[in-house]
PDB file of N, CA and C in Angstrom:
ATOM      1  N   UNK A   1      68.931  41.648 162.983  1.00  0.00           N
ATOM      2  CA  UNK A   1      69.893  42.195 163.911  1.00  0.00           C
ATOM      3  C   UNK A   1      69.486  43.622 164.273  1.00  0.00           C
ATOM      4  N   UNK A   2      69.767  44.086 165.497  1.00  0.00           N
ATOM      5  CA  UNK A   2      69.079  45.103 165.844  1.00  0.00           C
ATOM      6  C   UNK A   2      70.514  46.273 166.773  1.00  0.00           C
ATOM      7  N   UNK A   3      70.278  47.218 166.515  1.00  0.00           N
ATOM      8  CA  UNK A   3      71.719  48.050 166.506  1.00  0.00           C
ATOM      9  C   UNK A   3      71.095  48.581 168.107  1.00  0.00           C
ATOM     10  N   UNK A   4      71.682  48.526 169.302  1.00  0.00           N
ATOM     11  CA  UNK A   4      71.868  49.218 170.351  1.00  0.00           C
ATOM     12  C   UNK A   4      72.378  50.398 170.305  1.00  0.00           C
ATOM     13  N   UNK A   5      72.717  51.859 170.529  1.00  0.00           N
ATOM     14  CA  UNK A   5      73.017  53.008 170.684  1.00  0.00           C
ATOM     15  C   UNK A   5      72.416  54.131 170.987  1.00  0.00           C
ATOM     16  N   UNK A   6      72.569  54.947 171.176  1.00  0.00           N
ATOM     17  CA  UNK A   6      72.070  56.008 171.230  1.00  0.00           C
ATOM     18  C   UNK A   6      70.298  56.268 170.361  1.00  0.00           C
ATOM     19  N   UNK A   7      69.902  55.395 169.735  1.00  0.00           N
ATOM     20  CA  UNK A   7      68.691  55.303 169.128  1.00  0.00           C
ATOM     21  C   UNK A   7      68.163  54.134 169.469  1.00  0.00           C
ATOM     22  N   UNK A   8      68.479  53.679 170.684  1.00  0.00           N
ATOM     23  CA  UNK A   8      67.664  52.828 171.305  1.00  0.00           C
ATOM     24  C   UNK A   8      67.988  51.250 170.585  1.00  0.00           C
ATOM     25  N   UNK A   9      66.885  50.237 170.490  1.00  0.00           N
ATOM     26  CA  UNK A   9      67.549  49.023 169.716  1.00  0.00           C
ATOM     27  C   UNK A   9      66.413  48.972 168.354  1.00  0.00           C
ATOM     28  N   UNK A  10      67.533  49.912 167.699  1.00  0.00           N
ATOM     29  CA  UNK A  10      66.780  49.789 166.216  1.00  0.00           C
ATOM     30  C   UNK A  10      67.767  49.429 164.717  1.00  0.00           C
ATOM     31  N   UNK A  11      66.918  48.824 164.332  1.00  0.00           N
ATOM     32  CA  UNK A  11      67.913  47.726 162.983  1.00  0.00           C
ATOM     33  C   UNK A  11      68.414  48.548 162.075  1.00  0.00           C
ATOM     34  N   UNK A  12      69.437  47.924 161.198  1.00  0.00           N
ATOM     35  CA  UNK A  12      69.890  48.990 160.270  1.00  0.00           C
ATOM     36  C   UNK A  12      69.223  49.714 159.406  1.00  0.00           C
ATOM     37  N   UNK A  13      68.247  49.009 158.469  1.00  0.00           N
ATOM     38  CA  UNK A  13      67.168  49.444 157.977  1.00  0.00           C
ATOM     39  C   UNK A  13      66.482  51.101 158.244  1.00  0.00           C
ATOM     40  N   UNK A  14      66.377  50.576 160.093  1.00  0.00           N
ATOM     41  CA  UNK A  14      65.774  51.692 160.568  1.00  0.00           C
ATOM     42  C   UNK A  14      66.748  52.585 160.842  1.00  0.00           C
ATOM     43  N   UNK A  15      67.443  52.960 160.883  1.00  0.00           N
ATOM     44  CA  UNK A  15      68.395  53.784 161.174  1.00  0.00           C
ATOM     45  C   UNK A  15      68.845  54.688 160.132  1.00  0.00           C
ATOM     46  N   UNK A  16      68.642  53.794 158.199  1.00  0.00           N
ATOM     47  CA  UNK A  16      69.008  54.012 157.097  1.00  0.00           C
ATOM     48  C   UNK A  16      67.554  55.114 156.867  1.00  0.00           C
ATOM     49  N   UNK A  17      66.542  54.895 157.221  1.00  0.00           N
ATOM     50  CA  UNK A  17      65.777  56.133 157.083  1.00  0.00           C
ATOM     51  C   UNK A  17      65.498  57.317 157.941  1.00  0.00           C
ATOM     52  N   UNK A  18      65.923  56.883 159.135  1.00  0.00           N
ATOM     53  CA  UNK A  18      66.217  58.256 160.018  1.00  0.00           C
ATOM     54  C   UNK A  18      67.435  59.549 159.258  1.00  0.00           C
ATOM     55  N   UNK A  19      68.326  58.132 158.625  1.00  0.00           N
ATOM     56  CA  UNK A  19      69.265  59.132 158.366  1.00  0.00           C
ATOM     57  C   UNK A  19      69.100  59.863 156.863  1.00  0.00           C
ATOM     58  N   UNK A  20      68.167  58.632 156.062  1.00  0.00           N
ATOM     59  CA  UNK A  20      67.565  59.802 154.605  1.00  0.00           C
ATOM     60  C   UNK A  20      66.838  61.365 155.042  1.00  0.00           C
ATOM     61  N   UNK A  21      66.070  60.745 155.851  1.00  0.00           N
ATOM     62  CA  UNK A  21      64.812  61.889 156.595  1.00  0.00           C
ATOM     63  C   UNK A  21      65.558  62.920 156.844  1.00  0.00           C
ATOM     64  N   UNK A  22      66.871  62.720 157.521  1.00  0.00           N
ATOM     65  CA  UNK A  22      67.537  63.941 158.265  1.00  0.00           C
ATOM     66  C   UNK A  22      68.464  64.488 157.361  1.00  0.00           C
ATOM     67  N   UNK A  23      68.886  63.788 155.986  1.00  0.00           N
ATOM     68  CA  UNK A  23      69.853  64.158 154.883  1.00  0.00           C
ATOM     69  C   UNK A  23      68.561  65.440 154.415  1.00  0.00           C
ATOM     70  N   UNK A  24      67.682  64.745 153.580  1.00  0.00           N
ATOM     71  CA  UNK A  24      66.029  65.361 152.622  1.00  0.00           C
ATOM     72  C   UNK A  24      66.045  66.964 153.412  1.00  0.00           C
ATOM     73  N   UNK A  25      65.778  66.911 154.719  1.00  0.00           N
ATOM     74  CA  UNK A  25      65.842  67.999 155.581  1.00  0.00           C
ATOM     75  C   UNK A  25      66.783  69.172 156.021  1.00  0.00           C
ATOM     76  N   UNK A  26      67.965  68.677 155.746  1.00  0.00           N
ATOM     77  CA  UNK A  26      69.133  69.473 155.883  1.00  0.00           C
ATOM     78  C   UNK A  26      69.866  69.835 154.230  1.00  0.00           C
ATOM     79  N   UNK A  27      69.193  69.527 153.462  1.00  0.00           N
ATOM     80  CA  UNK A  27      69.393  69.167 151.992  1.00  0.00           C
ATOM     81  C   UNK A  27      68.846  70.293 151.467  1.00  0.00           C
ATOM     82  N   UNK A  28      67.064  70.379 152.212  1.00  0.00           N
ATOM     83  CA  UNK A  28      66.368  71.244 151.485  1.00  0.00           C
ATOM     84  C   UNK A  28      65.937  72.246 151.911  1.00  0.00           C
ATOM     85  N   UNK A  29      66.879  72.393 153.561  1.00  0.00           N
ATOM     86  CA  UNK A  29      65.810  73.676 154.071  1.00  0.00           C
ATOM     87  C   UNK A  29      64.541  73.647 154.391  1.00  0.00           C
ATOM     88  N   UNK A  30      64.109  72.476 154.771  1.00  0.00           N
ATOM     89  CA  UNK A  30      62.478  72.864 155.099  1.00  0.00           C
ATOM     90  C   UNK A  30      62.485  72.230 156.678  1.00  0.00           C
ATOM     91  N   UNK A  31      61.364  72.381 156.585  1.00  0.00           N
ATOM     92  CA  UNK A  31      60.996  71.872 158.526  1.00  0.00           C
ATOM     93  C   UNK A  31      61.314  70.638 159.229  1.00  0.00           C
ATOM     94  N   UNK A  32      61.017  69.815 157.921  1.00  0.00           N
ATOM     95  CA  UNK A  32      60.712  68.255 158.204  1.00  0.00           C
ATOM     96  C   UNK A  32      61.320  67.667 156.836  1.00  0.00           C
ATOM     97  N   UNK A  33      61.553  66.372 157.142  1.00  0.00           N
ATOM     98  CA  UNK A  33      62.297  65.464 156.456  1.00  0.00           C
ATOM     99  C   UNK A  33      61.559  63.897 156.720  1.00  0.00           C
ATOM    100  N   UNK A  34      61.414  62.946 156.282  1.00  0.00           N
ATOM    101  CA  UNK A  34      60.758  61.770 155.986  1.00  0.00           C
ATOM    102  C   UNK A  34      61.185  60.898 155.175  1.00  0.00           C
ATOM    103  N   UNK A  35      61.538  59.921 155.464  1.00  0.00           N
ATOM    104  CA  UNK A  35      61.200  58.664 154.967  1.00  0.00           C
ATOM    105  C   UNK A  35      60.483  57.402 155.036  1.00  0.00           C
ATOM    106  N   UNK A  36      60.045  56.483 153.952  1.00  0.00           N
ATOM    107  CA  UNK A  36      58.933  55.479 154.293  1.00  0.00           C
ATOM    108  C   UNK A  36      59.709  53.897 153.386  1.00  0.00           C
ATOM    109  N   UNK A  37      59.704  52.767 154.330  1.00  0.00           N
ATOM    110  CA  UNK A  37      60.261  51.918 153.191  1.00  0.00           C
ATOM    111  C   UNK A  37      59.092  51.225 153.348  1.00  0.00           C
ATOM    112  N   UNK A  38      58.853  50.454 151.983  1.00  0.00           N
ATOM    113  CA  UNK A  38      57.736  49.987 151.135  1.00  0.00           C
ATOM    114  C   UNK A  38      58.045  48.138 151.530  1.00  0.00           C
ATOM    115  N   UNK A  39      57.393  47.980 151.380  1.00  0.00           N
ATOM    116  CA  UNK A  39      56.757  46.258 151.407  1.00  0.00           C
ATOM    117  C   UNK A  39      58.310  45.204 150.891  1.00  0.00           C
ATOM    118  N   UNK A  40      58.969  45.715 149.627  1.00  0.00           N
ATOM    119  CA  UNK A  40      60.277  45.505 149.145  1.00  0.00           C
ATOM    120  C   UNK A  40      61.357  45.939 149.571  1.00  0.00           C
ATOM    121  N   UNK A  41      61.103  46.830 150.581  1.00  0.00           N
ATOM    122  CA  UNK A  41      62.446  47.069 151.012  1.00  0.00           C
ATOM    123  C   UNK A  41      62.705  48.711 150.327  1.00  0.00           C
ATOM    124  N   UNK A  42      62.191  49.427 149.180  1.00  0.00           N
ATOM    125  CA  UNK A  42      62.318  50.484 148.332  1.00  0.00           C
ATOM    126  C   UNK A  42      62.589  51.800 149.328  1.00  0.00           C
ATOM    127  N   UNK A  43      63.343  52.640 149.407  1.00  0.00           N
ATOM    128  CA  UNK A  43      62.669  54.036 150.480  1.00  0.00           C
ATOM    129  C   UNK A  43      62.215  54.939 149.271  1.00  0.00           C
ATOM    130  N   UNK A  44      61.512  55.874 149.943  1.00  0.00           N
ATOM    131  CA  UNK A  44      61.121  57.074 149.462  1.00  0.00           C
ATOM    132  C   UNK A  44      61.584  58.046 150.223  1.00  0.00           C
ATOM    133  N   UNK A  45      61.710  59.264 150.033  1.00  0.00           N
ATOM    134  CA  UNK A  45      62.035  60.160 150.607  1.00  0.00           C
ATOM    135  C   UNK A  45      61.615  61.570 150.324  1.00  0.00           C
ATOM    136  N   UNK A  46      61.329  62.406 151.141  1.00  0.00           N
ATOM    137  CA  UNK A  46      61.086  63.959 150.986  1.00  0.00           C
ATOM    138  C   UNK A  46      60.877  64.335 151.966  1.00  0.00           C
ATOM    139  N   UNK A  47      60.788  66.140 151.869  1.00  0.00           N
ATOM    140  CA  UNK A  47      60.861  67.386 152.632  1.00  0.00           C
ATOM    141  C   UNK A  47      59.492  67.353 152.611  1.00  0.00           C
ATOM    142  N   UNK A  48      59.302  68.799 153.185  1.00  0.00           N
ATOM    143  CA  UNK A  48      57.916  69.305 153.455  1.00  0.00           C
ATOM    144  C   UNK A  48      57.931  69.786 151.783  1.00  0.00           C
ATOM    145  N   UNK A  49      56.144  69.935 151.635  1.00  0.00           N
ATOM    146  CA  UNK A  49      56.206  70.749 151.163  1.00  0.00           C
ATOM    147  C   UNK A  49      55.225  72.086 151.260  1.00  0.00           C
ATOM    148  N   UNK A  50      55.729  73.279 150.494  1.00  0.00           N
ATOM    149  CA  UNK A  50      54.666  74.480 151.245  1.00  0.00           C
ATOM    150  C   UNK A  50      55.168  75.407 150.042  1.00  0.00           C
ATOM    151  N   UNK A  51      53.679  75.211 149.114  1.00  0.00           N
ATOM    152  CA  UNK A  51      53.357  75.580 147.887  1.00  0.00           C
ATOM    153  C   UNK A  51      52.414  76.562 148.240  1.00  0.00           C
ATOM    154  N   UNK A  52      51.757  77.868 147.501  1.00  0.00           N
ATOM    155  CA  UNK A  52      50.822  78.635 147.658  1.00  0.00           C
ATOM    156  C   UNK A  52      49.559  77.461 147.651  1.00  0.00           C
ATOM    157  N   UNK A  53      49.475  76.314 146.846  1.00  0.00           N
ATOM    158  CA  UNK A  53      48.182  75.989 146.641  1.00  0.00           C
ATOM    159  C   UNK A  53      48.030  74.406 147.148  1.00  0.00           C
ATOM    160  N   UNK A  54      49.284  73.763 147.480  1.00  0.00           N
ATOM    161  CA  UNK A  54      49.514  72.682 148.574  1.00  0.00           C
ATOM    162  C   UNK A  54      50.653  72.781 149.741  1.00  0.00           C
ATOM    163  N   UNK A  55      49.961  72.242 150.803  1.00  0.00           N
ATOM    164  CA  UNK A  55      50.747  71.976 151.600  1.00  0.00           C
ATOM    165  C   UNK A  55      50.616  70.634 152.490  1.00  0.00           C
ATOM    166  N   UNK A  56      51.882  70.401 152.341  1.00  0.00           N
ATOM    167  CA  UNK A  56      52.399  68.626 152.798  1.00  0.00           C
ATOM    168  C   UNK A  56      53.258  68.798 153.954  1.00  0.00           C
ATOM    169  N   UNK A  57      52.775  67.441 154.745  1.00  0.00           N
ATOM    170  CA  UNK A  57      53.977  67.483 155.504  1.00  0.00           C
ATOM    171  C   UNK A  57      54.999  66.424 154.810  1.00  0.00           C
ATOM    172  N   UNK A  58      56.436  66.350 155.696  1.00  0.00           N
ATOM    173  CA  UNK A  58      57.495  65.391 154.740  1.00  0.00           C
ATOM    174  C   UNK A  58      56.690  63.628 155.162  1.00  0.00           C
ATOM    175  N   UNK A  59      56.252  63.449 156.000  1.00  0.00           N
ATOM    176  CA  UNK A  59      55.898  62.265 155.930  1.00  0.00           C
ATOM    177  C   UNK A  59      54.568  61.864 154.984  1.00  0.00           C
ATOM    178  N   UNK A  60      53.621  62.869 154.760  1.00  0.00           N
ATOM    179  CA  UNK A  60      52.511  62.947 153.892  1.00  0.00           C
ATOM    180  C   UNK A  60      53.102  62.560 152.641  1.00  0.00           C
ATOM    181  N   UNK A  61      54.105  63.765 152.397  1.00  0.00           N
ATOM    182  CA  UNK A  61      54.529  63.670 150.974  1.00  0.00           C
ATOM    183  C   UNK A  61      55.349  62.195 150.525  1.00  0.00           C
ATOM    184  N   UNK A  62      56.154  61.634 151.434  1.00  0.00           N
ATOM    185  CA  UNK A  62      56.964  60.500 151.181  1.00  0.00           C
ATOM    186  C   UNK A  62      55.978  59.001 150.846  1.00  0.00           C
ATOM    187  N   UNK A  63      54.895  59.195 151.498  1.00  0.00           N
ATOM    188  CA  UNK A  63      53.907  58.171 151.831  1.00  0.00           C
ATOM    189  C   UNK A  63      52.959  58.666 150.413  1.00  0.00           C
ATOM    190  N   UNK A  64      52.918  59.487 149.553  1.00  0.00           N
ATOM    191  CA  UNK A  64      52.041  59.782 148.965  1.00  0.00           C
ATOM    192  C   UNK A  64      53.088  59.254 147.408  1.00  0.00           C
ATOM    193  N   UNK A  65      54.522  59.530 147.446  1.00  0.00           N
ATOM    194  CA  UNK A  65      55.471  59.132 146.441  1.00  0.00           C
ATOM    195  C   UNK A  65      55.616  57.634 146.638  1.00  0.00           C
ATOM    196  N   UNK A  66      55.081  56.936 147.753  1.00  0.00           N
ATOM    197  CA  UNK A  66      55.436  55.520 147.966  1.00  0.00           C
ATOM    198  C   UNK A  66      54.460  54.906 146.692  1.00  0.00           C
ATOM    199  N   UNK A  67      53.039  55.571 147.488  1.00  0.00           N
ATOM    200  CA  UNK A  67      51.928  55.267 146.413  1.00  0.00           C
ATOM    201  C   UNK A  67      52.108  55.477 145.055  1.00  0.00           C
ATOM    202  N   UNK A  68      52.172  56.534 144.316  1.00  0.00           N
ATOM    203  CA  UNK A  68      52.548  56.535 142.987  1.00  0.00           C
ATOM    204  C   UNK A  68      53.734  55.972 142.459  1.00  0.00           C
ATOM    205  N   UNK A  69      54.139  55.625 143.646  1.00  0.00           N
ATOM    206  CA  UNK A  69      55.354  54.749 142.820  1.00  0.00           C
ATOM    207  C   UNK A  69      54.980  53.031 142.692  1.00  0.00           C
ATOM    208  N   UNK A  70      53.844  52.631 143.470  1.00  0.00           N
ATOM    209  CA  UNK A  70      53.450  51.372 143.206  1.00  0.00           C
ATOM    210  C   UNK A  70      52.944  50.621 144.348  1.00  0.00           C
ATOM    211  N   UNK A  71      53.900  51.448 145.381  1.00  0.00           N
ATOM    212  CA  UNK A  71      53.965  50.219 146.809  1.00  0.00           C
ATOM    213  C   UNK A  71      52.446  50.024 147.549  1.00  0.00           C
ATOM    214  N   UNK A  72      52.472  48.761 147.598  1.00  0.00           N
ATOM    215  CA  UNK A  72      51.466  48.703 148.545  1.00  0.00           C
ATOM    216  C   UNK A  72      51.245  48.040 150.006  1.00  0.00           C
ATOM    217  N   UNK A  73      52.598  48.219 150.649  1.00  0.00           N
ATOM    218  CA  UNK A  73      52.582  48.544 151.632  1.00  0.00           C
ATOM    219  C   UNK A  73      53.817  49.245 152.850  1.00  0.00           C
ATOM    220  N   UNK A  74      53.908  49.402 153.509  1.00  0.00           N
ATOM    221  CA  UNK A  74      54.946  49.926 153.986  1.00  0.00           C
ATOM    222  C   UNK A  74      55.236  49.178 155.336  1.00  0.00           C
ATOM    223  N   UNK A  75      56.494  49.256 155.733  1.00  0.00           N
ATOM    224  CA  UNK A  75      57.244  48.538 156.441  1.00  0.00           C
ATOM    225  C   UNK A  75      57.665  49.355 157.289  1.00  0.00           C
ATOM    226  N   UNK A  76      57.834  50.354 157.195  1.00  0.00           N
ATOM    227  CA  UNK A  76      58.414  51.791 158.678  1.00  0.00           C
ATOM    228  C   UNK A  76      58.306  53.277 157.794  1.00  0.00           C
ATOM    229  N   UNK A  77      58.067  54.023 159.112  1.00  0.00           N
ATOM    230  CA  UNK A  77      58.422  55.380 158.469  1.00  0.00           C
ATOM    231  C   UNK A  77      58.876  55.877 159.444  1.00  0.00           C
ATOM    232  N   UNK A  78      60.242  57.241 158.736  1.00  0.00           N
ATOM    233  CA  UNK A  78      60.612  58.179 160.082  1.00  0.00           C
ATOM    234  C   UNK A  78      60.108  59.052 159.596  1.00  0.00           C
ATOM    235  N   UNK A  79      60.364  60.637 160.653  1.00  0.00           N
ATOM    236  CA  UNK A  79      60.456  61.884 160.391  1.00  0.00           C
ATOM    237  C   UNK A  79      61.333  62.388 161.227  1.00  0.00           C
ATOM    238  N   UNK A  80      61.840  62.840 160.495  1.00  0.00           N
ATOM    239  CA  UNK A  80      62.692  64.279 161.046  1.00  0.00           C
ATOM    240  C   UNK A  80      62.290  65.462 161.377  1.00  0.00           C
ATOM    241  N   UNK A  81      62.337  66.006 162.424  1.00  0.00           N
ATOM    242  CA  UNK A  81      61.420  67.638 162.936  1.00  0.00           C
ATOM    243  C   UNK A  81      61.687  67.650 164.206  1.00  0.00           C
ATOM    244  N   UNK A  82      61.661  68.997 164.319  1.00  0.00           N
ATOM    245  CA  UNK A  82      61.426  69.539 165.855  1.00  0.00           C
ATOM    246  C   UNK A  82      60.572  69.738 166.788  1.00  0.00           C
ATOM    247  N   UNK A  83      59.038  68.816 165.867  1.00  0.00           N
ATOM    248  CA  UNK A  83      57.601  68.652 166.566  1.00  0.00           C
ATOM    249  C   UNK A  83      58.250  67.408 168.153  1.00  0.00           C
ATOM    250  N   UNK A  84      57.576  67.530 168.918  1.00  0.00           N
ATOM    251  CA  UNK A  84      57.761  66.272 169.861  1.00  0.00           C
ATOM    252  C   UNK A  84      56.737  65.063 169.992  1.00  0.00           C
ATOM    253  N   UNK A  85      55.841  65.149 168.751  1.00  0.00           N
ATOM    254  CA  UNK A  85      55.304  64.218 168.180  1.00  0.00           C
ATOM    255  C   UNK A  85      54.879  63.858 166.938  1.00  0.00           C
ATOM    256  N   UNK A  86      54.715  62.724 166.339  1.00  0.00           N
ATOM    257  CA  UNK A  86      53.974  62.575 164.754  1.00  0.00           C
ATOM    258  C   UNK A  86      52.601  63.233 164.989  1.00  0.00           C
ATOM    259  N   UNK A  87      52.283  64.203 163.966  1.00  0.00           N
ATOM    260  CA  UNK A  87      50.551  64.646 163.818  1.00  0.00           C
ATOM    261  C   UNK A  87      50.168  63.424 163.640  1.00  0.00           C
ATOM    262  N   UNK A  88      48.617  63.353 164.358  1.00  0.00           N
ATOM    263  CA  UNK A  88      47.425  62.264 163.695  1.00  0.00           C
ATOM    264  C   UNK A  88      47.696  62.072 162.238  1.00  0.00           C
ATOM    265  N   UNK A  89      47.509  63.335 161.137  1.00  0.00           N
ATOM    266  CA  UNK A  89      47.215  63.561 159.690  1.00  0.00           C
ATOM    267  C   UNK A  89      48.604  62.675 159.331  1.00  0.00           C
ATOM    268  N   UNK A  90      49.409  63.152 159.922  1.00  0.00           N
ATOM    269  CA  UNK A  90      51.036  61.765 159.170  1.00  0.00           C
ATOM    270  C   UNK A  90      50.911  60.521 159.655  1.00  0.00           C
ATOM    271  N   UNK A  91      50.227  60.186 160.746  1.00  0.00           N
ATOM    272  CA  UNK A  91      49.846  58.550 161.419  1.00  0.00           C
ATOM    273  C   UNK A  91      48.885  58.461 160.273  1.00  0.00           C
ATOM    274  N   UNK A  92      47.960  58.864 160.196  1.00  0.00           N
ATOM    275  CA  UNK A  92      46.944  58.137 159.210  1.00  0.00           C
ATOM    276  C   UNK A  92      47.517  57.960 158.245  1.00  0.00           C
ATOM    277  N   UNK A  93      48.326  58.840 157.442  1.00  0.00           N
ATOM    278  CA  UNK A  93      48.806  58.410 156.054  1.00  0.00           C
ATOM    279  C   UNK A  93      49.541  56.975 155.928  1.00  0.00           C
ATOM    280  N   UNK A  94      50.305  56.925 157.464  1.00  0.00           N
ATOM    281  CA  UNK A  94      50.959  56.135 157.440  1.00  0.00           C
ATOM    282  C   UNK A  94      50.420  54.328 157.120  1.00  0.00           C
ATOM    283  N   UNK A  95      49.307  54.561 158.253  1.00  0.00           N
ATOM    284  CA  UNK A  95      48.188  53.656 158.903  1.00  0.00           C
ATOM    285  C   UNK A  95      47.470  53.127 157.532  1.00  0.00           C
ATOM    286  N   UNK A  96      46.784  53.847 156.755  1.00  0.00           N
ATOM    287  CA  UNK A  96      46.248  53.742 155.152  1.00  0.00           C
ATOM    288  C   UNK A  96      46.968  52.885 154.503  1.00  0.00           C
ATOM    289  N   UNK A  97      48.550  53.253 154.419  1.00  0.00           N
ATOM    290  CA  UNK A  97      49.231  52.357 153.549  1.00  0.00           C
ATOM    291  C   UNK A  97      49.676  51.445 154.010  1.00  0.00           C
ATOM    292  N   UNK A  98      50.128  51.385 155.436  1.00  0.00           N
ATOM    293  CA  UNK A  98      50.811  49.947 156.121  1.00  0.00           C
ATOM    294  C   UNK A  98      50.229  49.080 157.453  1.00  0.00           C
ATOM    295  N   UNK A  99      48.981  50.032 157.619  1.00  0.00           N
ATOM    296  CA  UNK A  99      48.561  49.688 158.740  1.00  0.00           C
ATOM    297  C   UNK A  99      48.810  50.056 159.884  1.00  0.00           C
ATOM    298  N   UNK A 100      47.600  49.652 160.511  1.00  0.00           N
ATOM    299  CA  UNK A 100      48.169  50.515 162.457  1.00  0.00           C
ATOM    300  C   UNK A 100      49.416  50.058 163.172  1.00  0.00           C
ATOM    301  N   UNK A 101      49.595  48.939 162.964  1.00  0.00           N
ATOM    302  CA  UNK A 101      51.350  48.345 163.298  1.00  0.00           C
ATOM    303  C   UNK A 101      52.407  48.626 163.218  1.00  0.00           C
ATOM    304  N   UNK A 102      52.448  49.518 161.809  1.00  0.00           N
ATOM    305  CA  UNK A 102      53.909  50.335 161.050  1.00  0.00           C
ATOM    306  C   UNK A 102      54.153  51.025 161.990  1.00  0.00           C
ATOM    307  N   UNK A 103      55.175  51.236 162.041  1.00  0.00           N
ATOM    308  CA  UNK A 103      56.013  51.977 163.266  1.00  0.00           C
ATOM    309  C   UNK A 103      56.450  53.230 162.610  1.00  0.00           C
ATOM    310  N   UNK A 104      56.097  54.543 163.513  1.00  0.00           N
ATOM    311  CA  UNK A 104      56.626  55.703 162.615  1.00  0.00           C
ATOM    312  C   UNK A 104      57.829  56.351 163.578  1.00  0.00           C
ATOM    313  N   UNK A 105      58.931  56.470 163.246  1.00  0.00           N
ATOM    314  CA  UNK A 105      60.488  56.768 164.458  1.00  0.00           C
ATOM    315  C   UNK A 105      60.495  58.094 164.162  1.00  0.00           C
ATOM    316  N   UNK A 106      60.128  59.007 165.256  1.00  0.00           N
ATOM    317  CA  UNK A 106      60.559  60.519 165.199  1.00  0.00           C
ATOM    318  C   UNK A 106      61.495  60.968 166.295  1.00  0.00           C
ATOM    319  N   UNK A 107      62.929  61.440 164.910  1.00  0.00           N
ATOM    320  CA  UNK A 107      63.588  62.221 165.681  1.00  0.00           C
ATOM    321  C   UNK A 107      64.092  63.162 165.563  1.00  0.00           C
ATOM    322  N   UNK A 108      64.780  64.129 166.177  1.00  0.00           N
ATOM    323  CA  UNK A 108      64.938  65.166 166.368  1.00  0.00           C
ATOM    324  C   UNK A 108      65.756  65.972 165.263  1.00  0.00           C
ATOM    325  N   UNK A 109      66.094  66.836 164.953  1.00  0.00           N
ATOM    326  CA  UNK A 109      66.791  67.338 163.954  1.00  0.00           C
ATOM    327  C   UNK A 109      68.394  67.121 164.140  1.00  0.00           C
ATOM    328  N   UNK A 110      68.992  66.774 165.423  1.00  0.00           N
ATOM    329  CA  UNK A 110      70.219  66.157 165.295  1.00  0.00           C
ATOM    330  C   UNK A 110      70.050  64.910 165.035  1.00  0.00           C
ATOM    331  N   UNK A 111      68.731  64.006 164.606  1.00  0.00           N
ATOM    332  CA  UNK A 111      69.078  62.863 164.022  1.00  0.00           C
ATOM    333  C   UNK A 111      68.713  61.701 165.181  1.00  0.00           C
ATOM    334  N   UNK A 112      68.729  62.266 166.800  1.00  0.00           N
ATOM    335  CA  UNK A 112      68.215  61.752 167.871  1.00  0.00           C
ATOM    336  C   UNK A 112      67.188  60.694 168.104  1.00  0.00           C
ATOM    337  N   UNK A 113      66.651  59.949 168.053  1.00  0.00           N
ATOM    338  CA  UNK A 113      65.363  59.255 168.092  1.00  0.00           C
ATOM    339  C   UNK A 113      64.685  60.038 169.336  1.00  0.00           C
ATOM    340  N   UNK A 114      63.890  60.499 169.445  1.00  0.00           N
ATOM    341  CA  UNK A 114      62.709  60.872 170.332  1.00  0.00           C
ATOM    342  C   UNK A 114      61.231  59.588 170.567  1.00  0.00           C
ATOM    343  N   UNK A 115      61.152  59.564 169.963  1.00  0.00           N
ATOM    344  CA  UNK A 115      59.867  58.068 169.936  1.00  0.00           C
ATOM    345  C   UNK A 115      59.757  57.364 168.301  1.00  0.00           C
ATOM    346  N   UNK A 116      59.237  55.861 169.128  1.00  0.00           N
ATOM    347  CA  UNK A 116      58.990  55.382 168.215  1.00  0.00           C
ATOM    348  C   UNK A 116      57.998  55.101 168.449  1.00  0.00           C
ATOM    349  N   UNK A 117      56.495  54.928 167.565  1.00  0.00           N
ATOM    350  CA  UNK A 117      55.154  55.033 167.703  1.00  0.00           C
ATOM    351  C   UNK A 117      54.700  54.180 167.037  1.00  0.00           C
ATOM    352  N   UNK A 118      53.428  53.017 166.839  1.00  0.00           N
ATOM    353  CA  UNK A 118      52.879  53.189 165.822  1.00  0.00           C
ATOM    354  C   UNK A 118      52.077  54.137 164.946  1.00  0.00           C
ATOM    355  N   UNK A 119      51.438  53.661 163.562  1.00  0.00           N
ATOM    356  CA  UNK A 119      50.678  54.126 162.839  1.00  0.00           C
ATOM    357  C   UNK A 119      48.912  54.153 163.667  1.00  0.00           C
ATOM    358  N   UNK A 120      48.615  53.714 164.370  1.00  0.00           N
ATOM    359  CA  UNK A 120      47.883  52.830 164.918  1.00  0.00           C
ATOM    360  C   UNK A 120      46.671  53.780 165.791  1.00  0.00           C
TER     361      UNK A 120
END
């Protein structure tokens, strides 16, 4: 089933990580916010991060917690930010773990959908 509104026609699922991405982000103060759900259905979630000696973006980092947490593959990712597109460097992460097909939904910091893209 696929939800019509204001975010275009996207399923609950998808909608449930736009809205982690945009919780992670408004939670933690950072730029960006992300989420990725895994092959099972699992999300992950995180902020940016911006350490003296790493720096992540929130979709890097969410896609990198998918991995150590087991998953091997992914089923969607959002981000949350005020970029008006996914970087290449967060498509590839994406692309690595789920393939060029995975769909990555970026939207805006009110939570907006702006595009949905593949990994690809």
């Amino acid at each position: 089933m696929t939800l019509s509104s204001e975010h275009g026609d996207l399923g609950p699922e998808d909608l449930k990580i736009i809205t982690l991405a945009r919780s992670a982000r408004a939670r933690n103060g950072v730029p960006e916010g992300a989420a990725v759900r895994d092959e099972t259905g699992r999300t992950y979630v995180a902020g940016t991060v911006e350490l003296e000696s790493l720096k992540l973006s929130a979709l890097r980092t969410a896609v990198a917690m998918a991995v150590a947490s087991g998953a091997q593959s992914l089923e969607a990712a959002a981000v949350v930010s005020a970029a008006e597109t996914a970087s290449e460097e967060d498509r590839a992460a994406v692309r690595d773990l789920g393939g060029p097909g995975t769909p990555v939904l970026l939207a805006g910091p009110d939570g907006q959908l702006r595009a949905a893209v593949t990994a690809g």
